[in-house]
PDB file of N, CA and C in Angstrom:
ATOM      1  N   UNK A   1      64.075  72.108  69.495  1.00  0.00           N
ATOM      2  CA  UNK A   1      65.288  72.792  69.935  1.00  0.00           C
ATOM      3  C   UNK A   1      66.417  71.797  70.177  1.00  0.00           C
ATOM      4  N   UNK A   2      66.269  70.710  70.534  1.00  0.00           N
ATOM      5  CA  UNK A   2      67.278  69.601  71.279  1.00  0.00           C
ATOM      6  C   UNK A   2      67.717  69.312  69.578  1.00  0.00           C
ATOM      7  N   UNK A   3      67.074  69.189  68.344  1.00  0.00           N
ATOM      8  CA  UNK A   3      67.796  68.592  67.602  1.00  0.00           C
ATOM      9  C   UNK A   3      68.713  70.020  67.008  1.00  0.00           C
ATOM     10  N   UNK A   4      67.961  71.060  67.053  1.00  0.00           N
ATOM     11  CA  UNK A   4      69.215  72.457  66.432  1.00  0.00           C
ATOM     12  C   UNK A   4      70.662  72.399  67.566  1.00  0.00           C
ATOM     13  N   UNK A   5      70.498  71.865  68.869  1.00  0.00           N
ATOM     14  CA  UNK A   5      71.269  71.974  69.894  1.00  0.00           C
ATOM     15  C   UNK A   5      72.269  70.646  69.487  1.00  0.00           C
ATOM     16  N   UNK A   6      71.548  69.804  68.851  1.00  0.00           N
ATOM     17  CA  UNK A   6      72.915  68.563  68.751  1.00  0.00           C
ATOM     18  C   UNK A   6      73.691  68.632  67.367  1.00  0.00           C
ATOM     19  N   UNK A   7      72.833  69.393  66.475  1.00  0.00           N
ATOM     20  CA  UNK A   7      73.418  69.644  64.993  1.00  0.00           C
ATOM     21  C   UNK A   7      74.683  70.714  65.406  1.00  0.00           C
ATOM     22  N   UNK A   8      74.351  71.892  66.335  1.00  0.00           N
ATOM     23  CA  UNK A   8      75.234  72.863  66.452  1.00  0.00           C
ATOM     24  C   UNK A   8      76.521  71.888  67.078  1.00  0.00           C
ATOM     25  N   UNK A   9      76.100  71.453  68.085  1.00  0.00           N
ATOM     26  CA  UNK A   9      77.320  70.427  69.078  1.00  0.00           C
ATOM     27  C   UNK A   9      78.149  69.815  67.887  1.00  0.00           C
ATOM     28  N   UNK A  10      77.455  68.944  67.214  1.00  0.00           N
ATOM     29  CA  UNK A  10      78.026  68.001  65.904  1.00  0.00           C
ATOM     30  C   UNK A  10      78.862  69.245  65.080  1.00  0.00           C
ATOM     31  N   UNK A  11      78.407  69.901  64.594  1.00  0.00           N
ATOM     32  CA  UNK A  11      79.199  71.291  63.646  1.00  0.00           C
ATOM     33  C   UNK A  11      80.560  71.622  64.358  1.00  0.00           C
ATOM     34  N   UNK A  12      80.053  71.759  66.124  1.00  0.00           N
ATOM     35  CA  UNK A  12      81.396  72.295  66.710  1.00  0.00           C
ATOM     36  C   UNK A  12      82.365  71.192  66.671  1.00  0.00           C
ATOM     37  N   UNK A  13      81.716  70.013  67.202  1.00  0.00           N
ATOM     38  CA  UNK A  13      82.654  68.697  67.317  1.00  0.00           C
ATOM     39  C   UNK A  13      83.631  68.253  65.465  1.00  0.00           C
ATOM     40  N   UNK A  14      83.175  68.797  64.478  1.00  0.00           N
ATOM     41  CA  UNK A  14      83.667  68.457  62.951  1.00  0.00           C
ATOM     42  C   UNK A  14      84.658  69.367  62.693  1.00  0.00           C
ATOM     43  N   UNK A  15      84.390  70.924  63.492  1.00  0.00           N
ATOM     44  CA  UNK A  15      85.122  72.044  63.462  1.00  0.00           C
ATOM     45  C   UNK A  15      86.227  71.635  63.811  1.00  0.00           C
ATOM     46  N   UNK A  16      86.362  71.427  65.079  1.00  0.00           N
ATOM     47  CA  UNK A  16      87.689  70.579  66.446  1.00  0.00           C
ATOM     48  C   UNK A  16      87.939  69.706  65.562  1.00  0.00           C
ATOM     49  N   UNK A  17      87.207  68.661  64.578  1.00  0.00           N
ATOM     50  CA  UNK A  17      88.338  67.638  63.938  1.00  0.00           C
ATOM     51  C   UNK A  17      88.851  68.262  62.954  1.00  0.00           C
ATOM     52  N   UNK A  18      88.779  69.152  62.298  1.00  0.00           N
ATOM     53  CA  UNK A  18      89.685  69.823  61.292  1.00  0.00           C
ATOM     54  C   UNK A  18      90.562  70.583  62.108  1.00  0.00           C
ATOM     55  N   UNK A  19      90.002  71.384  63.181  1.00  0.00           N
ATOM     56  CA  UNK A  19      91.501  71.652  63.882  1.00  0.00           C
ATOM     57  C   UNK A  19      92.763  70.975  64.157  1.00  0.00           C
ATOM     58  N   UNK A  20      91.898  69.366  64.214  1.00  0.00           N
ATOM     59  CA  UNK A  20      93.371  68.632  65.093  1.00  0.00           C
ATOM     60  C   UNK A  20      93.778  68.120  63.592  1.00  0.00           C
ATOM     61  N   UNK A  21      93.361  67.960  62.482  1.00  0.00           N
ATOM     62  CA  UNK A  21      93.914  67.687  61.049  1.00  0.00           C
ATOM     63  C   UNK A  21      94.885  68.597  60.972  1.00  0.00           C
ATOM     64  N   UNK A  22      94.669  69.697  60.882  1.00  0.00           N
ATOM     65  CA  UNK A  22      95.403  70.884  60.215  1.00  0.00           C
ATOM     66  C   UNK A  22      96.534  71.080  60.936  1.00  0.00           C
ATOM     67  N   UNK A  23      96.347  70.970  62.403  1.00  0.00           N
ATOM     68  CA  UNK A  23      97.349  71.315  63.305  1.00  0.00           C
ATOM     69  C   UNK A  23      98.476  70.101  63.308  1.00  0.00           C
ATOM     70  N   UNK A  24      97.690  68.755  63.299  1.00  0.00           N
ATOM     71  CA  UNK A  24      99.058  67.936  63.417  1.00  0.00           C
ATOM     72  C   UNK A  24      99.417  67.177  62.311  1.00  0.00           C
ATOM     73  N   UNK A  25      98.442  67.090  61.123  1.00  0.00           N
ATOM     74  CA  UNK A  25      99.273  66.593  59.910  1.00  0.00           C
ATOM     75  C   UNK A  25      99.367  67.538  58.613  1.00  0.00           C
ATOM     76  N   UNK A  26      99.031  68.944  58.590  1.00  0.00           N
ATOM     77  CA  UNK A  26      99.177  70.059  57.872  1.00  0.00           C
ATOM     78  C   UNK A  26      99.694  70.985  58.133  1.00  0.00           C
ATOM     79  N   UNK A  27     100.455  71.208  59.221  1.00  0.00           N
ATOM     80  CA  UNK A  27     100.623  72.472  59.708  1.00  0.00           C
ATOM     81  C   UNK A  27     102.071  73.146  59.076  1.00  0.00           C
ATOM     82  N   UNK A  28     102.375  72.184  58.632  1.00  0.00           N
ATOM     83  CA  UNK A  28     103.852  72.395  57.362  1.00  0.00           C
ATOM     84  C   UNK A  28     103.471  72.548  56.299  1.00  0.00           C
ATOM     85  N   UNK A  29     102.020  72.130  55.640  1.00  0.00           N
ATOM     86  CA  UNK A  29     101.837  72.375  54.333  1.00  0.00           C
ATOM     87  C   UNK A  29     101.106  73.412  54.083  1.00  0.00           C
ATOM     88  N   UNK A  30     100.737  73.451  52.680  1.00  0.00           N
ATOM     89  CA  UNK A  30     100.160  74.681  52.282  1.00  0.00           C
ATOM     90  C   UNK A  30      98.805  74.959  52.566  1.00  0.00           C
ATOM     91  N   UNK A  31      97.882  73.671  53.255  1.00  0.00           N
ATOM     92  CA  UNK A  31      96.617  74.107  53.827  1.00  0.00           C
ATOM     93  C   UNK A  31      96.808  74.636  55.233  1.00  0.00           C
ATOM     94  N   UNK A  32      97.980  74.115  56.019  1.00  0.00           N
ATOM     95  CA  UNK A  32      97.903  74.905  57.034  1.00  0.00           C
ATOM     96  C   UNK A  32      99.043  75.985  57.237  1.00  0.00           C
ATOM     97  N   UNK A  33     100.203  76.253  56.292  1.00  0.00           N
ATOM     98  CA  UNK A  33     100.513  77.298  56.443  1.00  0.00           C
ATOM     99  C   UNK A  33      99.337  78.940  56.306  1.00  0.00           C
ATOM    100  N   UNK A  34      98.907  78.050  54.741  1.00  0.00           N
ATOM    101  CA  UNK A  34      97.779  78.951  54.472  1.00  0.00           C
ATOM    102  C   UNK A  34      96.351  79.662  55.842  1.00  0.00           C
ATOM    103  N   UNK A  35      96.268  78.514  56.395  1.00  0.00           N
ATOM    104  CA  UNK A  35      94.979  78.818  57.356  1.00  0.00           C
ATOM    105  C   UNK A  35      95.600  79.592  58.727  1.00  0.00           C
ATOM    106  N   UNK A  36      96.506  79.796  59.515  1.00  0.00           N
ATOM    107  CA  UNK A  36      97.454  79.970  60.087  1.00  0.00           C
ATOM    108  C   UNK A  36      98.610  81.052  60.149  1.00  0.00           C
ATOM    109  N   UNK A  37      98.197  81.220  58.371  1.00  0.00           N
ATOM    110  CA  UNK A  37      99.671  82.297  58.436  1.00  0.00           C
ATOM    111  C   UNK A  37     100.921  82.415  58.906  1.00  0.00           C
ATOM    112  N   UNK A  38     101.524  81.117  58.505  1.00  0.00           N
ATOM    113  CA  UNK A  38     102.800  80.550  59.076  1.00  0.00           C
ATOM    114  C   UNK A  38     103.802  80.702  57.759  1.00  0.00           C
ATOM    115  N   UNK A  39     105.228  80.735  57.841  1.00  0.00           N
ATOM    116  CA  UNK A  39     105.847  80.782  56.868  1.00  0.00           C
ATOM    117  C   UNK A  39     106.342  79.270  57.335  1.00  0.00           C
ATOM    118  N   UNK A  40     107.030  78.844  56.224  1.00  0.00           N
ATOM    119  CA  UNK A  40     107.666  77.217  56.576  1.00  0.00           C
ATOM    120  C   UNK A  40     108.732  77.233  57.599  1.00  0.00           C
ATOM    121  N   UNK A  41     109.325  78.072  57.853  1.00  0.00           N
ATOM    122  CA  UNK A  41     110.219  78.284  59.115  1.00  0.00           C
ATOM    123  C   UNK A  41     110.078  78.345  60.093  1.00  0.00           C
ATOM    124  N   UNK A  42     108.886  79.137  60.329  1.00  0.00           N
ATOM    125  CA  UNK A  42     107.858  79.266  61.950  1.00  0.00           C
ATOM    126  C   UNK A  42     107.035  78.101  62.094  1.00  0.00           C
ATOM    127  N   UNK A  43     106.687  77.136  60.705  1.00  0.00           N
ATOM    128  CA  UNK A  43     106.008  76.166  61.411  1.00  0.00           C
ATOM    129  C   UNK A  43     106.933  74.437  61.363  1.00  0.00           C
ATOM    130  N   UNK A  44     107.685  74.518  60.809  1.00  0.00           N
ATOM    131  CA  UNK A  44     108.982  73.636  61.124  1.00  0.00           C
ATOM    132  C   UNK A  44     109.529  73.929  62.830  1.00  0.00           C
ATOM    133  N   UNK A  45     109.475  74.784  63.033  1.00  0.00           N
ATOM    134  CA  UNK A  45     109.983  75.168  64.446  1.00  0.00           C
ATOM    135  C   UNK A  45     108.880  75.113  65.291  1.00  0.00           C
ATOM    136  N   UNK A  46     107.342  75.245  64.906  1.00  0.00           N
ATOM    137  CA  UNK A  46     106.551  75.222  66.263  1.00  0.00           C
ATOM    138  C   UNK A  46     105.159  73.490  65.515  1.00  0.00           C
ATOM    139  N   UNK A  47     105.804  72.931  64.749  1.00  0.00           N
ATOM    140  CA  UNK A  47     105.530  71.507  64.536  1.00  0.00           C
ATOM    141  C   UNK A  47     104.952  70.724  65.524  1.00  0.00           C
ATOM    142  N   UNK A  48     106.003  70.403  66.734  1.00  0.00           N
ATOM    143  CA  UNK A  48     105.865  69.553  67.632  1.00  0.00           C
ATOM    144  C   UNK A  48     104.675  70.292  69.123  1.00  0.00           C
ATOM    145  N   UNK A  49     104.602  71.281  68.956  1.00  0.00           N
ATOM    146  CA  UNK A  49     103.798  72.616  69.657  1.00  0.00           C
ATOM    147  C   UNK A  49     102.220  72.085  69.155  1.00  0.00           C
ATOM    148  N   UNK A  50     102.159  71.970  67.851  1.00  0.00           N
ATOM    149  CA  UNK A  50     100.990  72.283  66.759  1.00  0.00           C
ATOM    150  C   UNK A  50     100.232  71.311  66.890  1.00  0.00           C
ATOM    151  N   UNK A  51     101.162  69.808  66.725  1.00  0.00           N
ATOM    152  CA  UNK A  51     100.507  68.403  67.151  1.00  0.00           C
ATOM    153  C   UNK A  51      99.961  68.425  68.313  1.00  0.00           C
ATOM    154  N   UNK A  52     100.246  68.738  69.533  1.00  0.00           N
ATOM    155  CA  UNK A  52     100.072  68.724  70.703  1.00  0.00           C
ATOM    156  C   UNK A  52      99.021  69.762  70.997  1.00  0.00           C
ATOM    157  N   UNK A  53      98.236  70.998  70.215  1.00  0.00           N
ATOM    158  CA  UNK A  53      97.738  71.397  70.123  1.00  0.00           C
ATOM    159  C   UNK A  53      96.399  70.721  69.517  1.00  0.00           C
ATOM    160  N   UNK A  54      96.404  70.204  68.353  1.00  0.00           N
ATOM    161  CA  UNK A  54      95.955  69.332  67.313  1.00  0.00           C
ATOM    162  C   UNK A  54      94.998  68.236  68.647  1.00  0.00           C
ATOM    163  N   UNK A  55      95.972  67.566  69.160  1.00  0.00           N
ATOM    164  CA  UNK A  55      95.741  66.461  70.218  1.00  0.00           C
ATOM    165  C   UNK A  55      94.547  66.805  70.752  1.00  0.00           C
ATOM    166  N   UNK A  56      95.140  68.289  71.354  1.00  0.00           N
ATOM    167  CA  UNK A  56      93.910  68.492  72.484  1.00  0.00           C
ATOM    168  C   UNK A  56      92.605  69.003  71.770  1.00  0.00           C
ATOM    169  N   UNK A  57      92.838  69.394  70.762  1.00  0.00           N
ATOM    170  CA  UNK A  57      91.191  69.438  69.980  1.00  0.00           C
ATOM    171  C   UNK A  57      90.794  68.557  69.522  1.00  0.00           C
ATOM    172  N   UNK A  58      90.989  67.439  69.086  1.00  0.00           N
ATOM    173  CA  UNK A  58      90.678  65.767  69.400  1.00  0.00           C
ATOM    174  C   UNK A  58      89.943  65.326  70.415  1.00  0.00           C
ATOM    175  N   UNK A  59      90.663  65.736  71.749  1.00  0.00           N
ATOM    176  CA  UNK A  59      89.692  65.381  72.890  1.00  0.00           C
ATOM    177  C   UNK A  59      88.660  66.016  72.939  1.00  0.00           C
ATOM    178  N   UNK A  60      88.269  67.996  72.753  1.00  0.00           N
ATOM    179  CA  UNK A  60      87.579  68.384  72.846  1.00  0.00           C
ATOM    180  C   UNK A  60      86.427  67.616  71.542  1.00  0.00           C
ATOM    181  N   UNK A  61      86.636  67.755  70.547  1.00  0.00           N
ATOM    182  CA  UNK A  61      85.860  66.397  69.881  1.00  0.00           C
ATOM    183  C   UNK A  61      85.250  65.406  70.260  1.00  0.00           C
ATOM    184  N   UNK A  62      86.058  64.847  70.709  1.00  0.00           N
ATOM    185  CA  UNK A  62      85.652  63.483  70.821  1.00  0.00           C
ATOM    186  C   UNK A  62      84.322  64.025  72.342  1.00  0.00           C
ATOM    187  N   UNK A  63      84.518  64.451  73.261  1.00  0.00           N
ATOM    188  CA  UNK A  63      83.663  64.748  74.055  1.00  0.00           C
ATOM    189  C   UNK A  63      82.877  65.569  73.843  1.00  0.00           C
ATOM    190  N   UNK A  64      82.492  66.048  73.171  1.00  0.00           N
ATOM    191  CA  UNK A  64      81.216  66.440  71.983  1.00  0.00           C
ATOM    192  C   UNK A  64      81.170  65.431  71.497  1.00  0.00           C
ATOM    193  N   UNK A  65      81.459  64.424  70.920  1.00  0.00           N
ATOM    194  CA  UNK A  65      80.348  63.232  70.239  1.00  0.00           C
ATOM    195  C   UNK A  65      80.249  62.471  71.209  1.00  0.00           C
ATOM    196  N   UNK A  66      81.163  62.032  72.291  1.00  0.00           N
ATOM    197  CA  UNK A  66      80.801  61.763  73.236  1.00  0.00           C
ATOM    198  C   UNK A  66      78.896  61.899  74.094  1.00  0.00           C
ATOM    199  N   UNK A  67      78.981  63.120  74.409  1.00  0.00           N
ATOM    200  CA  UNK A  67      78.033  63.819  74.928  1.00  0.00           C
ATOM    201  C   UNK A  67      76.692  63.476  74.150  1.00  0.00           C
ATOM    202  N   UNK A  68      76.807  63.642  72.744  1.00  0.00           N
ATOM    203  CA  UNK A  68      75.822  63.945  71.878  1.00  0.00           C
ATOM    204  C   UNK A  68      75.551  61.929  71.817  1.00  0.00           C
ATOM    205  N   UNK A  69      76.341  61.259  72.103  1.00  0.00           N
ATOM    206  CA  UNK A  69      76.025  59.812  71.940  1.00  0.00           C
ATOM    207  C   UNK A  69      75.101  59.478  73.208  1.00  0.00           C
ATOM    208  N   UNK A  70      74.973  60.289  74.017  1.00  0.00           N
ATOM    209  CA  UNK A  70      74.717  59.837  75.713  1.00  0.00           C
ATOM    210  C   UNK A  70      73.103  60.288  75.290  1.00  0.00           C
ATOM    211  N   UNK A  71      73.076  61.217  74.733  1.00  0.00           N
ATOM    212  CA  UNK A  71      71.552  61.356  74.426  1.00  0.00           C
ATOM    213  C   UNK A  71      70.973  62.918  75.319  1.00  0.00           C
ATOM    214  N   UNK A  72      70.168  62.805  75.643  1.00  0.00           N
ATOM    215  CA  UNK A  72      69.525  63.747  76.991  1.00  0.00           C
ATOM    216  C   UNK A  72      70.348  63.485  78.275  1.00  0.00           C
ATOM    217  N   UNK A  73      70.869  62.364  78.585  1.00  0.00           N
ATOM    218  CA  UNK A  73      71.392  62.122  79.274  1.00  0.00           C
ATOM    219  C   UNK A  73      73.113  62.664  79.588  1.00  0.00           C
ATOM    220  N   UNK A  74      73.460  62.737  78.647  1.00  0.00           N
ATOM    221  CA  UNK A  74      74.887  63.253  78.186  1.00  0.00           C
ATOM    222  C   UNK A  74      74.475  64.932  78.543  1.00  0.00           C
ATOM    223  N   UNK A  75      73.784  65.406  78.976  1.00  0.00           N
ATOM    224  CA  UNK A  75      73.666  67.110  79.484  1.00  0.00           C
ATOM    225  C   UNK A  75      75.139  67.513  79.563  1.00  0.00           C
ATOM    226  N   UNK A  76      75.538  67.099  81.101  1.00  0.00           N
ATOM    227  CA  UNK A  76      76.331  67.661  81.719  1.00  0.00           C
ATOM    228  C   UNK A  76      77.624  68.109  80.768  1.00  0.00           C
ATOM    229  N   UNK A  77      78.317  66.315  80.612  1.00  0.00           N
ATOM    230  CA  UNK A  77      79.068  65.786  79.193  1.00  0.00           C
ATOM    231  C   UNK A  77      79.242  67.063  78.358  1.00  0.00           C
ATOM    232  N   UNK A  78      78.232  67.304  77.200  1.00  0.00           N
ATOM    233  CA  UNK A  78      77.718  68.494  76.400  1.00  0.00           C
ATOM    234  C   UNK A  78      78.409  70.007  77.312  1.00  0.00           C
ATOM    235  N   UNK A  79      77.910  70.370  78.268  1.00  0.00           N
ATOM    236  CA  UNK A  79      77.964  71.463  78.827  1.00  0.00           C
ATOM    237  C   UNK A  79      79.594  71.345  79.075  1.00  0.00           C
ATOM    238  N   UNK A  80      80.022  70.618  79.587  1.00  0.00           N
ATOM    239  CA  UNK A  80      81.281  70.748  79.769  1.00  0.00           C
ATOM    240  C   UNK A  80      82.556  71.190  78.591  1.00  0.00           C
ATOM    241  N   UNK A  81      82.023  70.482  77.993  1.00  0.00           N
ATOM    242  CA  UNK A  81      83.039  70.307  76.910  1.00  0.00           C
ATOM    243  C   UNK A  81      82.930  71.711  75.851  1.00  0.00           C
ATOM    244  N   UNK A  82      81.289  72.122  76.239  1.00  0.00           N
ATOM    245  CA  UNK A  82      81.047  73.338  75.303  1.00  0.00           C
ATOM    246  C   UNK A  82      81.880  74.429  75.895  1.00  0.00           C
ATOM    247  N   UNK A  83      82.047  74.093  77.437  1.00  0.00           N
ATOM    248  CA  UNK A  83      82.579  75.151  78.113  1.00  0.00           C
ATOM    249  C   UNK A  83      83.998  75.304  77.787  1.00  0.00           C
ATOM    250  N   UNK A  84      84.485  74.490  77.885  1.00  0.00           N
ATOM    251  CA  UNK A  84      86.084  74.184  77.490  1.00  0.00           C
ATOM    252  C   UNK A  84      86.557  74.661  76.114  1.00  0.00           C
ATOM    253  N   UNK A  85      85.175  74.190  75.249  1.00  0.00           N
ATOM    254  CA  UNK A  85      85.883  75.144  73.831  1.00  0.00           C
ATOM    255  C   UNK A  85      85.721  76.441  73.984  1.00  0.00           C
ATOM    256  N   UNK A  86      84.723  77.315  74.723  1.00  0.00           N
ATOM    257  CA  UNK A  86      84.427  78.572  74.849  1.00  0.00           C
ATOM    258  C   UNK A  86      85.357  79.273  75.388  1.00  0.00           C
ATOM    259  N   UNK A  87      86.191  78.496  76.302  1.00  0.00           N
ATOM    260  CA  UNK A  87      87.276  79.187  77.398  1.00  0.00           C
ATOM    261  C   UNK A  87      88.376  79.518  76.597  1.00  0.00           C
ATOM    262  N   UNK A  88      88.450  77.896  75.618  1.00  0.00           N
ATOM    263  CA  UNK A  88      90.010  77.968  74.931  1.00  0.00           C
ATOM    264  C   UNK A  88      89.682  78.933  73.416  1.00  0.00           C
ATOM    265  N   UNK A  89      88.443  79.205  73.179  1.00  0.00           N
ATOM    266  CA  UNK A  89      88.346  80.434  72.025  1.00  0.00           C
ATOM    267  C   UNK A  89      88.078  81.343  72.408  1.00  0.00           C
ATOM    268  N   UNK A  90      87.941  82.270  73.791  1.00  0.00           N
ATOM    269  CA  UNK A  90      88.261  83.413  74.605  1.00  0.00           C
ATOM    270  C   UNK A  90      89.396  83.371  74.795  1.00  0.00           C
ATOM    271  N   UNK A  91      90.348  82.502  75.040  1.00  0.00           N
ATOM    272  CA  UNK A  91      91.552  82.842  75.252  1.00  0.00           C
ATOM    273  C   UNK A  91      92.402  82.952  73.985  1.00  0.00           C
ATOM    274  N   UNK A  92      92.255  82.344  73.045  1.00  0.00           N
ATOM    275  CA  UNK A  92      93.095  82.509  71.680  1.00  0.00           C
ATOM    276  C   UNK A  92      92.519  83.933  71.372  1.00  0.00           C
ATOM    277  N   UNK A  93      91.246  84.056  71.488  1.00  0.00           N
ATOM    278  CA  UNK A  93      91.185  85.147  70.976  1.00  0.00           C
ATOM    279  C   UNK A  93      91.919  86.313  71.424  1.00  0.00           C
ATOM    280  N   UNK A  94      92.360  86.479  72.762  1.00  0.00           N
ATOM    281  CA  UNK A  94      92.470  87.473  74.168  1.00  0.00           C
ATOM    282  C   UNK A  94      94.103  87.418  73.185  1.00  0.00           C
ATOM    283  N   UNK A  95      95.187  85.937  73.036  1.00  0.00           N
ATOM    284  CA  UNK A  95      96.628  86.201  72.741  1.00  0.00           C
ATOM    285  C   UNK A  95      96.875  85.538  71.517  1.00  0.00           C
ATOM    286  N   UNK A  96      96.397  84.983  70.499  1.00  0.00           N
ATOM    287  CA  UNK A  96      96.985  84.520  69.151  1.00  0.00           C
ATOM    288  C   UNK A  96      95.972  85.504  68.280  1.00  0.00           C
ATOM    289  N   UNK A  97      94.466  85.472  68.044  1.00  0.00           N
ATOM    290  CA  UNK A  97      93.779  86.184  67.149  1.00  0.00           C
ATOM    291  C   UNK A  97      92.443  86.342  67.503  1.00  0.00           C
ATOM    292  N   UNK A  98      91.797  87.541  66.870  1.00  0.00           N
ATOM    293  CA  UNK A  98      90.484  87.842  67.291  1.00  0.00           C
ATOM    294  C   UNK A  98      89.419  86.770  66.825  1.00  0.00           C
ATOM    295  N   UNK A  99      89.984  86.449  65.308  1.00  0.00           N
ATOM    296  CA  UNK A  99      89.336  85.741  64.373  1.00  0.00           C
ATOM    297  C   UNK A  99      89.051  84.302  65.367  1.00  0.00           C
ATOM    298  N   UNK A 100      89.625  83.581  66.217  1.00  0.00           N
ATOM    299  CA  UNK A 100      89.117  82.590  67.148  1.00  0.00           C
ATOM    300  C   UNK A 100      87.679  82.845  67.981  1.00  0.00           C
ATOM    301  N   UNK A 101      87.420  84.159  67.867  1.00  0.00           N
ATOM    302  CA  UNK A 101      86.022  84.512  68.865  1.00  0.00           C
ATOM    303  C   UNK A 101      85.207  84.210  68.384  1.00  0.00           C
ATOM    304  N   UNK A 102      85.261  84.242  66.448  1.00  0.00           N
ATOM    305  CA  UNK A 102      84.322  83.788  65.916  1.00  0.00           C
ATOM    306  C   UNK A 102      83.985  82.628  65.383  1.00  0.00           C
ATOM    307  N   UNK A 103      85.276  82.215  65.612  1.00  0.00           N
ATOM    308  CA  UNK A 103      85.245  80.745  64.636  1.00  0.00           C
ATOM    309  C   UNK A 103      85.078  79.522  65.837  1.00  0.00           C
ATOM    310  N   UNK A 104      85.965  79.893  66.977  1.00  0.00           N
ATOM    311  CA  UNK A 104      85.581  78.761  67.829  1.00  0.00           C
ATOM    312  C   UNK A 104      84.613  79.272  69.266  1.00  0.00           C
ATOM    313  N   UNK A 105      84.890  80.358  70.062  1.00  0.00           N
ATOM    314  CA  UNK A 105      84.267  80.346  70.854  1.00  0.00           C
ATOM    315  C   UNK A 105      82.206  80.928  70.830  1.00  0.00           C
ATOM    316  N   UNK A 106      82.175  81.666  69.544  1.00  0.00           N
ATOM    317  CA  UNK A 106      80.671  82.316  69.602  1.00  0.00           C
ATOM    318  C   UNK A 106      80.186  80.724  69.036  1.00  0.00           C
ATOM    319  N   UNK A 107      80.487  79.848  68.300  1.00  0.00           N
ATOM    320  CA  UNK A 107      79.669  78.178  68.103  1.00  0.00           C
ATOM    321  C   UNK A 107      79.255  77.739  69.282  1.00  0.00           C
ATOM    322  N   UNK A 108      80.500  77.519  70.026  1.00  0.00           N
ATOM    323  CA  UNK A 108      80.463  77.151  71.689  1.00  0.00           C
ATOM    324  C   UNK A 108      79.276  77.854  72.573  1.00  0.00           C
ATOM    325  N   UNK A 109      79.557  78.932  72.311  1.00  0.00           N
ATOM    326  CA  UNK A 109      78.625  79.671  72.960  1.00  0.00           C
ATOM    327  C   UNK A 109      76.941  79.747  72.590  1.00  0.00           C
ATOM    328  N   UNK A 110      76.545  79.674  71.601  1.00  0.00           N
ATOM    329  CA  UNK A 110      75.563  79.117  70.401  1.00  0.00           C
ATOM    330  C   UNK A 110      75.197  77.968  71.215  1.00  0.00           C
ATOM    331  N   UNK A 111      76.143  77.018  70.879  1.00  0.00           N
ATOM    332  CA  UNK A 111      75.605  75.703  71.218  1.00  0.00           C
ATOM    333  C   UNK A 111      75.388  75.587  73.145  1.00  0.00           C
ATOM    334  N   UNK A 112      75.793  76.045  73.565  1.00  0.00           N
ATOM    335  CA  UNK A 112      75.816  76.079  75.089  1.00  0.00           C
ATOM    336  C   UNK A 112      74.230  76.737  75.313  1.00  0.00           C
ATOM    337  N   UNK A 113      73.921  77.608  74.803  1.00  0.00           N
ATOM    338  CA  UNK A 113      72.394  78.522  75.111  1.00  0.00           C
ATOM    339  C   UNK A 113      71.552  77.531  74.298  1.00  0.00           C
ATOM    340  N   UNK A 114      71.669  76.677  73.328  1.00  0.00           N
ATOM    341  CA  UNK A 114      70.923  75.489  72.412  1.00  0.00           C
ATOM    342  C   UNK A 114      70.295  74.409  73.337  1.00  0.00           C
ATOM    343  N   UNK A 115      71.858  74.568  74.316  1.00  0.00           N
ATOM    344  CA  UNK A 115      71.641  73.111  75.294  1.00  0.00           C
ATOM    345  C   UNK A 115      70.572  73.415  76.359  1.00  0.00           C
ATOM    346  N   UNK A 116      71.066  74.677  76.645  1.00  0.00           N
ATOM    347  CA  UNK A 116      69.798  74.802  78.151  1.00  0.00           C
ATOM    348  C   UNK A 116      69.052  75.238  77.974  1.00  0.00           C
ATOM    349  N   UNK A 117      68.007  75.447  76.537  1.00  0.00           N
ATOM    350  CA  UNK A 117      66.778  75.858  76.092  1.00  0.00           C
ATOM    351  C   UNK A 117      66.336  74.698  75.587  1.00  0.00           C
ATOM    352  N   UNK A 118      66.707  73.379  75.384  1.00  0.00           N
ATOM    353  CA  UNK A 118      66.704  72.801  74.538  1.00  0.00           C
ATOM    354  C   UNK A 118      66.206  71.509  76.388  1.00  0.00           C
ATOM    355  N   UNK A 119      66.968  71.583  77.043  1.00  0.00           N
ATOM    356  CA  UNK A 119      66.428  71.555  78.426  1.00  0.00           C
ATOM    357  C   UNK A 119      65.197  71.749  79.410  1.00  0.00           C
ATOM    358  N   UNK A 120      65.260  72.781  79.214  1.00  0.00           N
ATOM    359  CA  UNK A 120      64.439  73.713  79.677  1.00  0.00           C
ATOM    360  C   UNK A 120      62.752  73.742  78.834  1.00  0.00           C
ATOM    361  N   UNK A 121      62.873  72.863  78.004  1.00  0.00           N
ATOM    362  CA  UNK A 121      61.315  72.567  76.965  1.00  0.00           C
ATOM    363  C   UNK A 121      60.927  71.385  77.371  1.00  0.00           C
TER     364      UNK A 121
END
């Protein structure tokens, strides 16, 4: 179970680095107008928004590999950070799109029940 629990973590943590790709060096072009549904006008204007968005899924990244580097030991690490993506893909989902419930917060959530069964053996 601990290794399906760090593959899922790793999947979520690769997910978050294409987020922060798309958001802060695509979000004008056609992979991320495309992914996004932005016209070039709405995302020329919410650019500097997008990076800064981008940023913070970087961190959530990085603390998922973080976590997953700490070993068994990295629990908490893991749990935290799973929590944080779960919160921030309940909430996109709740005011930008539904499609976030599935793409970022049910992984999170996946990987969060991975961790404390994966514990718990």
């Amino acid at each position: 179970m601990s290794l399906i629990a760090s593959i899922v973590i790793a999947l979520v943590a690769l997910l978050h680095v294409y987020f922060l790709v798309l958001e802060m060096f695509l979000w004008d072009k056609p992979a991320g107008l495309r992914a996004f549904g932005q016209t070039p006008a709405s995302a020329a204007a919410t650019k500097v928004l997008a990076a800064n968005q981008g940023l913070y899924n970087g961190f959530l990244a990085a603390g998922l590999l973080w976590g997953l580097w700490l070993g068994p030991e990295g629990f908490g690490v893991k749990v935290f950070f799973l929590l944080c993506v779960l919160v921030a893909g309940l909430y996109g989902a709740a005011t930008a799109s539904r499609k976030i419930l599935y793409v970022q917060a049910l992984p999170a959530a996946v990987g969060l029940v991975l961790v404390y069964l994966s514990r718990a053996a």
